[in-house]
PDB file of N, CA and C in Angstrom:
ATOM      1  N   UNK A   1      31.170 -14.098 -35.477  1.00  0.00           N
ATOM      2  CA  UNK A   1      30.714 -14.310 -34.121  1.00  0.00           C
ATOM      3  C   UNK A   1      29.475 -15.193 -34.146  1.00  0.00           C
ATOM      4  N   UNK A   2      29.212 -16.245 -33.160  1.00  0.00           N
ATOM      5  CA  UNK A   2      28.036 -16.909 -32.768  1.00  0.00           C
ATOM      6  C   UNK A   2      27.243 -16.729 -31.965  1.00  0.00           C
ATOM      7  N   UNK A   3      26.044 -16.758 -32.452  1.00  0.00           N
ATOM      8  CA  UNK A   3      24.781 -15.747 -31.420  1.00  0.00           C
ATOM      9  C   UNK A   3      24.677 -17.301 -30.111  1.00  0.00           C
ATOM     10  N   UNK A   4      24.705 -17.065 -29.395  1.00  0.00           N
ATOM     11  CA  UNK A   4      24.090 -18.341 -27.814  1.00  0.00           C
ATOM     12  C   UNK A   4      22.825 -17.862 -28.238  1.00  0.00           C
ATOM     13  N   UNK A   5      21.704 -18.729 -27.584  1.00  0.00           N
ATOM     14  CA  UNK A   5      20.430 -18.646 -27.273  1.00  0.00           C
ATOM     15  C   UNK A   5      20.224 -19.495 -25.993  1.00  0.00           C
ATOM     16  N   UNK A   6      19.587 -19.044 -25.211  1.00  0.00           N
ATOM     17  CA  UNK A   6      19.379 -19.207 -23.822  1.00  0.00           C
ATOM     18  C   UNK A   6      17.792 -19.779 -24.223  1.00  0.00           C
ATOM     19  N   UNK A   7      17.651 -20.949 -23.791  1.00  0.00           N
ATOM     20  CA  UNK A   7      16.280 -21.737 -23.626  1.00  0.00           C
ATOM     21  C   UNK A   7      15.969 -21.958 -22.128  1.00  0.00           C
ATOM     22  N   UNK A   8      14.947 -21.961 -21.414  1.00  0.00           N
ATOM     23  CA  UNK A   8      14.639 -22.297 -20.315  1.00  0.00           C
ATOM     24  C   UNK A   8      13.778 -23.596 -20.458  1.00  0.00           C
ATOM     25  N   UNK A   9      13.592 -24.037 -19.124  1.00  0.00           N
ATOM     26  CA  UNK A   9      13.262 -25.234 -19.050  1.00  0.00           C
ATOM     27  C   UNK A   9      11.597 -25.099 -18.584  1.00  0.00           C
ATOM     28  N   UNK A  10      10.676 -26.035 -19.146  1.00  0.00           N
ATOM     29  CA  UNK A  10       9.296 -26.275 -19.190  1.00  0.00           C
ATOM     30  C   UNK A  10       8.775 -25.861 -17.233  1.00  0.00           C
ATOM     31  N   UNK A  11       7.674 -24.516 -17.324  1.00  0.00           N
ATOM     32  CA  UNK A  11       7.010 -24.956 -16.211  1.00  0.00           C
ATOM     33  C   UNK A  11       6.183 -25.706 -16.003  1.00  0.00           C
ATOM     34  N   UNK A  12       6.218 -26.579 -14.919  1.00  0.00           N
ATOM     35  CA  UNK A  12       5.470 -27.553 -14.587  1.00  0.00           C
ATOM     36  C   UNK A  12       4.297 -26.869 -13.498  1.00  0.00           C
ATOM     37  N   UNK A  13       3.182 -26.421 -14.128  1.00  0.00           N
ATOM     38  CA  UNK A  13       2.045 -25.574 -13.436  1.00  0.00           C
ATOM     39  C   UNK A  13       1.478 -26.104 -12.990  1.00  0.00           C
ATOM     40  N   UNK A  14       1.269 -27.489 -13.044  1.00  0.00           N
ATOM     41  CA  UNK A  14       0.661 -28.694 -11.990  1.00  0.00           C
ATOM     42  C   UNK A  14       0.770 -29.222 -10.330  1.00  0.00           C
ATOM     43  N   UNK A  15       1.980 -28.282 -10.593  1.00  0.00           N
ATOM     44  CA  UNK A  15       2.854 -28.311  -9.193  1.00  0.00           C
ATOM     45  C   UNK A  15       2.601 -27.281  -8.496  1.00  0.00           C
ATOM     46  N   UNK A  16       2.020 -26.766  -7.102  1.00  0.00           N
ATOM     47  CA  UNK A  16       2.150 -25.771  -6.578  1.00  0.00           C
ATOM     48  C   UNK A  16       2.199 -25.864  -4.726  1.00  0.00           C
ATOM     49  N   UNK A  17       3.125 -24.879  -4.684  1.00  0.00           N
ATOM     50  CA  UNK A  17       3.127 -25.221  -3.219  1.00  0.00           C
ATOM     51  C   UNK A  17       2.321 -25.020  -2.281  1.00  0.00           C
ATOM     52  N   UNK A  18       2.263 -25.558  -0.991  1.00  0.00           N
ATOM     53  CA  UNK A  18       0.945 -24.953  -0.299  1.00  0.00           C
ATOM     54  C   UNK A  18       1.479 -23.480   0.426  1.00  0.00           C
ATOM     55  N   UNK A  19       0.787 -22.974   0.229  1.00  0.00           N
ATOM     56  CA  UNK A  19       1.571 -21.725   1.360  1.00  0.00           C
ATOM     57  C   UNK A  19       0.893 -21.362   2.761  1.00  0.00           C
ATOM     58  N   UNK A  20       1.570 -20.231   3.726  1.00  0.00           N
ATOM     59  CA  UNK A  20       0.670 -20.774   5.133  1.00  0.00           C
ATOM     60  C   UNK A  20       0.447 -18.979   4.930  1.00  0.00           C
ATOM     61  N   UNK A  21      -0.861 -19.278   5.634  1.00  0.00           N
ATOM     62  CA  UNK A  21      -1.468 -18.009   5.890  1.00  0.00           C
ATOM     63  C   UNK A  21      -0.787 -17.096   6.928  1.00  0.00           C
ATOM     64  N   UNK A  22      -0.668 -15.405   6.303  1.00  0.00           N
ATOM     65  CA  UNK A  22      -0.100 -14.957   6.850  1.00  0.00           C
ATOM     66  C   UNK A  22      -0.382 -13.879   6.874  1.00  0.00           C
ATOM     67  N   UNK A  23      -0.295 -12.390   7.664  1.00  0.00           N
ATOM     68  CA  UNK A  23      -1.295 -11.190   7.570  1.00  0.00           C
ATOM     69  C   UNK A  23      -0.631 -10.766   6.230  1.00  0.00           C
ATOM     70  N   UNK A  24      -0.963 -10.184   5.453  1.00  0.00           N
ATOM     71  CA  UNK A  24      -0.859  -9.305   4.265  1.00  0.00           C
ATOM     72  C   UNK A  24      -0.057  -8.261   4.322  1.00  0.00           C
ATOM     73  N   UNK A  25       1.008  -7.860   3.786  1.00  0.00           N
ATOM     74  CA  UNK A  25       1.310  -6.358   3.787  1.00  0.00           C
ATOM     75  C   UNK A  25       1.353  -5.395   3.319  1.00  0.00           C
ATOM     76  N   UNK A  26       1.162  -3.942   3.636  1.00  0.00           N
ATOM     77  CA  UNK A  26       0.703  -2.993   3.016  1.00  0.00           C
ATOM     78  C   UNK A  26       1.146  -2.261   1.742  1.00  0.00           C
ATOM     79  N   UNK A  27       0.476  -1.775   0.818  1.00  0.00           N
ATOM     80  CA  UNK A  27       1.648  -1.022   0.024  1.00  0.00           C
ATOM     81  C   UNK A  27       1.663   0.493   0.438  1.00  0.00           C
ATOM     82  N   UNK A  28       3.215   1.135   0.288  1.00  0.00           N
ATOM     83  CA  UNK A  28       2.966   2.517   0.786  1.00  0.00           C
ATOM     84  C   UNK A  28       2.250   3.398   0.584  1.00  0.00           C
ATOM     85  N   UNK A  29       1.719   3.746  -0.834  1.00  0.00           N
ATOM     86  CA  UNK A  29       0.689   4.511  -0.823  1.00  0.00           C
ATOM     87  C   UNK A  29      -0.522   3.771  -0.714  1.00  0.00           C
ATOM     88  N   UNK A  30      -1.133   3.261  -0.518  1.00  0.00           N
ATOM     89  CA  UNK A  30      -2.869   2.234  -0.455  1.00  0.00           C
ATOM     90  C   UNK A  30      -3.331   2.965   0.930  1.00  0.00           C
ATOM     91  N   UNK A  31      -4.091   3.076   1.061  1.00  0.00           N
ATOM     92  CA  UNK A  31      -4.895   3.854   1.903  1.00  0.00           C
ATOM     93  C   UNK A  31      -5.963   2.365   2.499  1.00  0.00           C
ATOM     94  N   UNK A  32      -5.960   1.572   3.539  1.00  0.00           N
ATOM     95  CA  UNK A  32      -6.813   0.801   3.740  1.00  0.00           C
ATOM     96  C   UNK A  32      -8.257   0.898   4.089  1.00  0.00           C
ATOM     97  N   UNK A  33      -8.857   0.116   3.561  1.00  0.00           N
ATOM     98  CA  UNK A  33     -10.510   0.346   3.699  1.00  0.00           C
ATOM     99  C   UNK A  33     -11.703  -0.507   4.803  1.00  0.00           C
ATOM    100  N   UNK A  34     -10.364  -1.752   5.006  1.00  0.00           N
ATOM    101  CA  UNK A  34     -11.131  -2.955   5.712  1.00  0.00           C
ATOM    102  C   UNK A  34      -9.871  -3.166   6.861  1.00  0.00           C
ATOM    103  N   UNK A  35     -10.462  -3.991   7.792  1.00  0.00           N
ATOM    104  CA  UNK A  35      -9.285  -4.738   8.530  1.00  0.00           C
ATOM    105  C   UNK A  35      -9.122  -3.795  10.089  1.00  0.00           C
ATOM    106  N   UNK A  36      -7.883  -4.334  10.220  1.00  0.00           N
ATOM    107  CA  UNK A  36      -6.765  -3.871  11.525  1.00  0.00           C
ATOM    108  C   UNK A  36      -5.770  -3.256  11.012  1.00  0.00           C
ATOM    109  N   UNK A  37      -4.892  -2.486  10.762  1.00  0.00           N
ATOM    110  CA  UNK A  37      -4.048  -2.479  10.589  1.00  0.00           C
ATOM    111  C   UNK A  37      -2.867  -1.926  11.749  1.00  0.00           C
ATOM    112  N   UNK A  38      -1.394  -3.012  12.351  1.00  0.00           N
ATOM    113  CA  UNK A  38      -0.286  -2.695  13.305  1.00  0.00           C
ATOM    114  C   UNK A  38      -0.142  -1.546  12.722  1.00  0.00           C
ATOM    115  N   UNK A  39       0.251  -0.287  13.135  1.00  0.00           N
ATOM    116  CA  UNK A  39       1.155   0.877  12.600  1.00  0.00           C
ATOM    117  C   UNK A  39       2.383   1.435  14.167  1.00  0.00           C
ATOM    118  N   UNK A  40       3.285   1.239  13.283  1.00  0.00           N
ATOM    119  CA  UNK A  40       4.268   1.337  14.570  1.00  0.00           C
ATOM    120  C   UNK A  40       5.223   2.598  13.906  1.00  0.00           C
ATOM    121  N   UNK A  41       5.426   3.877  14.626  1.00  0.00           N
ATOM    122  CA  UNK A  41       5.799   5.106  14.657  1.00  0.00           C
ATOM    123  C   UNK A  41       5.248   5.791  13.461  1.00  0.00           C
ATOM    124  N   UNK A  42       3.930   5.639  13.026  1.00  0.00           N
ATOM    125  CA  UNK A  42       2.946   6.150  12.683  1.00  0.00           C
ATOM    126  C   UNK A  42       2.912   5.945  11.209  1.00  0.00           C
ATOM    127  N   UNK A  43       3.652   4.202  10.774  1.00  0.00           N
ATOM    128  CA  UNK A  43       4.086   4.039   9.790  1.00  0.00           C
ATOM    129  C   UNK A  43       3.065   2.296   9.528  1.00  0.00           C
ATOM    130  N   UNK A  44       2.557   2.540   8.786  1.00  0.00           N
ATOM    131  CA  UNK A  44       1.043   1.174   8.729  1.00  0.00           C
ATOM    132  C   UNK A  44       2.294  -0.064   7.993  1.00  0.00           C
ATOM    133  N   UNK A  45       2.323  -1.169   9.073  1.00  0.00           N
ATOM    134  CA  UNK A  45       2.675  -2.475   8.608  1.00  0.00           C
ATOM    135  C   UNK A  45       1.835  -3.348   8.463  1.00  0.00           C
ATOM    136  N   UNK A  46       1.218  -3.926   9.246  1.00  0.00           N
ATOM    137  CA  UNK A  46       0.653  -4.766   9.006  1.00  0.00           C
ATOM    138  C   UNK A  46      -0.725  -5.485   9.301  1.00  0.00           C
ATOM    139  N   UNK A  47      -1.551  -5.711   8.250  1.00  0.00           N
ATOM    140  CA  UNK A  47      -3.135  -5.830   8.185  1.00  0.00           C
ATOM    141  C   UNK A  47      -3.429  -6.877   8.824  1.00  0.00           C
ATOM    142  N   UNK A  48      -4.651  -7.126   9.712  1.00  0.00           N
ATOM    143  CA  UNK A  48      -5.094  -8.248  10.805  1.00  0.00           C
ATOM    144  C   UNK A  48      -6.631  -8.164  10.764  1.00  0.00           C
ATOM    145  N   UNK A  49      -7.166  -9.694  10.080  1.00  0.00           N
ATOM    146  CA  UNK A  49      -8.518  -9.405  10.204  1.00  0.00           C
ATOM    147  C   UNK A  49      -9.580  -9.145  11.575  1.00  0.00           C
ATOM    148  N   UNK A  50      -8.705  -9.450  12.579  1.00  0.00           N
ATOM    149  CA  UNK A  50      -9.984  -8.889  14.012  1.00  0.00           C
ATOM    150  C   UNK A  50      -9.122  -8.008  14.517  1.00  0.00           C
ATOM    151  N   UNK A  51      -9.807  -7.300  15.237  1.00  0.00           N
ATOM    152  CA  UNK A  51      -9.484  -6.371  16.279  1.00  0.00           C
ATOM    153  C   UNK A  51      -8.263  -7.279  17.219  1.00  0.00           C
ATOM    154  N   UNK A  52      -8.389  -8.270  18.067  1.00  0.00           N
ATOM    155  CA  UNK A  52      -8.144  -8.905  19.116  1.00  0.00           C
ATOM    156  C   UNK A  52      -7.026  -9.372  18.459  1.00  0.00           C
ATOM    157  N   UNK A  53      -6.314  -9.579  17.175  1.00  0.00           N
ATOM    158  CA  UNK A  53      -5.188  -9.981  16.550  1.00  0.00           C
ATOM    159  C   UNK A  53      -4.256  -8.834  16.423  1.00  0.00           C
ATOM    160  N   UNK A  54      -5.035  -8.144  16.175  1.00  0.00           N
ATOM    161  CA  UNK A  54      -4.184  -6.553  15.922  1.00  0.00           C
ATOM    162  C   UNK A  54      -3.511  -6.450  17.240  1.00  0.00           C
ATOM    163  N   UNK A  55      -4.580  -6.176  18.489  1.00  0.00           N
ATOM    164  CA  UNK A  55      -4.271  -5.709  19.457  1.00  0.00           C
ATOM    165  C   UNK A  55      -3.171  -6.708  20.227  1.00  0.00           C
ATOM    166  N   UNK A  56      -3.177  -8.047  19.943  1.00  0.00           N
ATOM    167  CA  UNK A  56      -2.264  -8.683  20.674  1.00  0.00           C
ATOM    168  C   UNK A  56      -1.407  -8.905  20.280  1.00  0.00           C
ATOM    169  N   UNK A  57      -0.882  -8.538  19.028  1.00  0.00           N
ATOM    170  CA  UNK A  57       0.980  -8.091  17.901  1.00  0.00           C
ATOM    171  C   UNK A  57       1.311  -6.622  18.759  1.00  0.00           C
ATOM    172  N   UNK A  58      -0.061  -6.007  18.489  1.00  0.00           N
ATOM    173  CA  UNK A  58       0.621  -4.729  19.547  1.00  0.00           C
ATOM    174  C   UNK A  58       0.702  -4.560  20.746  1.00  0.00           C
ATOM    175  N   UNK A  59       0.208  -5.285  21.374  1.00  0.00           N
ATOM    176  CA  UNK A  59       0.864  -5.504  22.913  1.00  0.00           C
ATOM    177  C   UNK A  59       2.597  -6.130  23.073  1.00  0.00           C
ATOM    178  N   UNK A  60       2.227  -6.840  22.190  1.00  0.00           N
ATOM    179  CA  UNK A  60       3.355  -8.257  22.149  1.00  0.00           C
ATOM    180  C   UNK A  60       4.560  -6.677  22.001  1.00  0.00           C
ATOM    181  N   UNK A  61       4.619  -6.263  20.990  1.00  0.00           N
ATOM    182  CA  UNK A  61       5.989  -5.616  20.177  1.00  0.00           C
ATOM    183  C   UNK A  61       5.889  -4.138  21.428  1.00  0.00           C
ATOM    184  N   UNK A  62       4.779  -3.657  21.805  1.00  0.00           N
ATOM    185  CA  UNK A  62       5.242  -2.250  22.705  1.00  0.00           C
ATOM    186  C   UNK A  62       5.710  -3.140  24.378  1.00  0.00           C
ATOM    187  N   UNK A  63       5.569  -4.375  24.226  1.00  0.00           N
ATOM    188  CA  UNK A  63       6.286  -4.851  25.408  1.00  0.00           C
ATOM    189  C   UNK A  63       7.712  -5.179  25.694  1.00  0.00           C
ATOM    190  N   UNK A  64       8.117  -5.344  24.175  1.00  0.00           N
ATOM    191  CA  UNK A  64       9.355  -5.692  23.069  1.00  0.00           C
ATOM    192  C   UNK A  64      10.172  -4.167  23.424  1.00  0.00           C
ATOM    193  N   UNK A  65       9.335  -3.741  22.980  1.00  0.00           N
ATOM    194  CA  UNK A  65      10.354  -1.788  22.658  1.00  0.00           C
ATOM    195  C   UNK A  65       9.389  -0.958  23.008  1.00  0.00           C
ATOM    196  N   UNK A  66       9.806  -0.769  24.363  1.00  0.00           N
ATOM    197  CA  UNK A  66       8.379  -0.056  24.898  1.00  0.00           C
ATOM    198  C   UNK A  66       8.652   1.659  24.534  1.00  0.00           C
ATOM    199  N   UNK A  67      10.176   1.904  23.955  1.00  0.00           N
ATOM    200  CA  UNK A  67      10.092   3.296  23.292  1.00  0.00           C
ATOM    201  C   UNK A  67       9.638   3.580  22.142  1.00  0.00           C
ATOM    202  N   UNK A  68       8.819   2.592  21.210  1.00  0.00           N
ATOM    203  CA  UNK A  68       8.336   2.942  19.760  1.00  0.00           C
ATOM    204  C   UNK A  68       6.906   3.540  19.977  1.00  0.00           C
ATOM    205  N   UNK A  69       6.155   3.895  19.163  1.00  0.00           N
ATOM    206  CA  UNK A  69       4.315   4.155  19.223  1.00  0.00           C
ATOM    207  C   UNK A  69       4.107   3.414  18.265  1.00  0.00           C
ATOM    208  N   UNK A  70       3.117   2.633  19.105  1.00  0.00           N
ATOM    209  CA  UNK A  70       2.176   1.503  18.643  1.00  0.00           C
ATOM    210  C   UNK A  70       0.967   1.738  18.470  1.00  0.00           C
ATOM    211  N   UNK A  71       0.047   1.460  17.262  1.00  0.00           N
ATOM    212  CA  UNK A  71      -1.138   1.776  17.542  1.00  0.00           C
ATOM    213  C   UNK A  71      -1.803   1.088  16.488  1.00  0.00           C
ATOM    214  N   UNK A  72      -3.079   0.806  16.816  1.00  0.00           N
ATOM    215  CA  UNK A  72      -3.743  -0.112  16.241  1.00  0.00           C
ATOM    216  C   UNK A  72      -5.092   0.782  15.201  1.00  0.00           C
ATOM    217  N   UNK A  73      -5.197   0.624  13.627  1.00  0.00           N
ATOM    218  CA  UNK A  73      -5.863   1.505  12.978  1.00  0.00           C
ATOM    219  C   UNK A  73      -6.947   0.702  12.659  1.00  0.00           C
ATOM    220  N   UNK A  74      -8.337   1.138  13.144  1.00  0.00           N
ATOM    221  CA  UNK A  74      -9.566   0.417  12.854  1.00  0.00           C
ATOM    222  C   UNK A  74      -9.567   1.389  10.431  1.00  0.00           C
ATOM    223  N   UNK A  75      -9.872   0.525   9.628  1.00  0.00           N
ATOM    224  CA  UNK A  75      -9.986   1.110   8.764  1.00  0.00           C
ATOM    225  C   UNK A  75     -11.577   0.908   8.464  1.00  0.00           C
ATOM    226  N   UNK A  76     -12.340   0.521   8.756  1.00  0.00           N
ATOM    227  CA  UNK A  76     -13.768   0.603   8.663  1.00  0.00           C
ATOM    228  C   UNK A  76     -13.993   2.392   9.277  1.00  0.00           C
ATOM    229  N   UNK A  77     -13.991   2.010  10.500  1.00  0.00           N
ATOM    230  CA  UNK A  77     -14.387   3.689  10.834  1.00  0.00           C
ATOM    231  C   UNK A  77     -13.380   5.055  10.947  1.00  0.00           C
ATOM    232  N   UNK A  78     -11.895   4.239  10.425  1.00  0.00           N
ATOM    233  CA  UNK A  78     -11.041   5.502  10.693  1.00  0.00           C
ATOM    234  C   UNK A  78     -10.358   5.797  12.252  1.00  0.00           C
ATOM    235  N   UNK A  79     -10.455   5.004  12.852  1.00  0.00           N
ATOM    236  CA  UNK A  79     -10.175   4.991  14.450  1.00  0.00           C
ATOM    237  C   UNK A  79      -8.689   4.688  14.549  1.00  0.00           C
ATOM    238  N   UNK A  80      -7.967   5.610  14.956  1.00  0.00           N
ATOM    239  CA  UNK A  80      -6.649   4.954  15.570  1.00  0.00           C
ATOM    240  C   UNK A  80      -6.684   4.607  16.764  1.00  0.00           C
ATOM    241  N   UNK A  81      -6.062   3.626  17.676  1.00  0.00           N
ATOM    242  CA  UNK A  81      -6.411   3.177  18.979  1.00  0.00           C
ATOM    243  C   UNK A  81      -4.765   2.941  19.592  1.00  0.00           C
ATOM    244  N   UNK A  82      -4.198   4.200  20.209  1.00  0.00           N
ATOM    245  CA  UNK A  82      -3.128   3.619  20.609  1.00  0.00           C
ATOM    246  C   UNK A  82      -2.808   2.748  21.664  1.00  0.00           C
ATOM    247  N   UNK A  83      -1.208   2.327  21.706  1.00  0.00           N
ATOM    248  CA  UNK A  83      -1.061   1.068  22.749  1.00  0.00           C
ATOM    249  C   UNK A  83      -0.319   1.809  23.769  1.00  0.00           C
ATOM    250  N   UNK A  84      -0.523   2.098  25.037  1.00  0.00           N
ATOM    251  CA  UNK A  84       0.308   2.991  25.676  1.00  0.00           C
ATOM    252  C   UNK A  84       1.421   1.502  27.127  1.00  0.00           C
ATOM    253  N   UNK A  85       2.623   2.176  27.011  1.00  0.00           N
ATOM    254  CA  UNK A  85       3.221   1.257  28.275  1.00  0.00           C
ATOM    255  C   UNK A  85       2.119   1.352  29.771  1.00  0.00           C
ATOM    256  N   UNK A  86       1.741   2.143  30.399  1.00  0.00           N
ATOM    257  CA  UNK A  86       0.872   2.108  31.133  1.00  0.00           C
ATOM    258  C   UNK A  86       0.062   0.828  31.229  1.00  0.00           C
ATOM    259  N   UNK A  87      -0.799   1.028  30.081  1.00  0.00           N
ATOM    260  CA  UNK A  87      -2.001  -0.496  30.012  1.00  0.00           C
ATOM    261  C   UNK A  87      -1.284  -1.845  30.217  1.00  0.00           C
ATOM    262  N   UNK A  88      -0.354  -1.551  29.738  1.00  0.00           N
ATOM    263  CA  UNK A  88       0.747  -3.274  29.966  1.00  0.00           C
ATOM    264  C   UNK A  88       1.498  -3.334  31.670  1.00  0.00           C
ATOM    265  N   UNK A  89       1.372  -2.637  32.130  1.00  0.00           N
ATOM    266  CA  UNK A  89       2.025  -2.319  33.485  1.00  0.00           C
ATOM    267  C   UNK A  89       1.205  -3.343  34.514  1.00  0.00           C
ATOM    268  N   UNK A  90       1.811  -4.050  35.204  1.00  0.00           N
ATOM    269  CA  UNK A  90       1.206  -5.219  35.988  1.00  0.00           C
ATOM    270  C   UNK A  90       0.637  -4.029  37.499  1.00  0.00           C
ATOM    271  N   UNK A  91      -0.964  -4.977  37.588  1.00  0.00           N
ATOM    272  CA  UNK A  91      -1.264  -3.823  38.147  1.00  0.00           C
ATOM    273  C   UNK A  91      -0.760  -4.282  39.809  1.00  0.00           C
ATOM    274  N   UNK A  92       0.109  -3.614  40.440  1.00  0.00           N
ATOM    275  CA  UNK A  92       0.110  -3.913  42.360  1.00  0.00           C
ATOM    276  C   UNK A  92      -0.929  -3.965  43.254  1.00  0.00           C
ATOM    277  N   UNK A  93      -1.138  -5.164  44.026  1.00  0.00           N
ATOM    278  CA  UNK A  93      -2.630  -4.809  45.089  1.00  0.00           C
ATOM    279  C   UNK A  93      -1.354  -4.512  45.946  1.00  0.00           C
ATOM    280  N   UNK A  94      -2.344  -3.653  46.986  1.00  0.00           N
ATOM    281  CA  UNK A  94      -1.598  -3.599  48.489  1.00  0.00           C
ATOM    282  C   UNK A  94      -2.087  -4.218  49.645  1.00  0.00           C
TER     283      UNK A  94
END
């Protein structure tokens, strides 16, 4: 029998792509220390460096599926801040 040998071909590390900035995502156990973090049915997706970014993915998505819980986790002080359908409700003058 004849052994194959599998060679790969030279990386070219000179080359790299640009990539576009994008929020970070969590790992399941990591406990966050900094940031925003989306948590939608009380399950942490995704990290946002201001407040005002956080809060406007979670407006955006409880306007999307207004039956999920949305809520926005300050990790500096530990604050959860939920998004309720109410606050999104266009307000009527009479």
């Amino acid at each position: 029998m004849s052994k194959k040998t599998i060679s790969q071909a030279p990386k070219n590390e000179g080359t790299k792509l640009e990539e576009t900035r994008r929020p970070k995502n969590l790992l399941a156990n990591a406990v966050p220390t900094d940031g925003y973090i989306l948590s939608v049915d009380r399950k942490m997706k995704t990290r946002f460096e201001s407040s005002d970014e956080a809060m406007t993915a979670a407006r955006k998505l409880k306007q999307t599926y207004p039956l999920i819980q949305v809520a926005v986790y300050d990790a500096a002080q530990r604050i959860h801040m939920a998004v309720d359908t109410q606050e999104l409700a266009p307000v009527q003058s009479e």
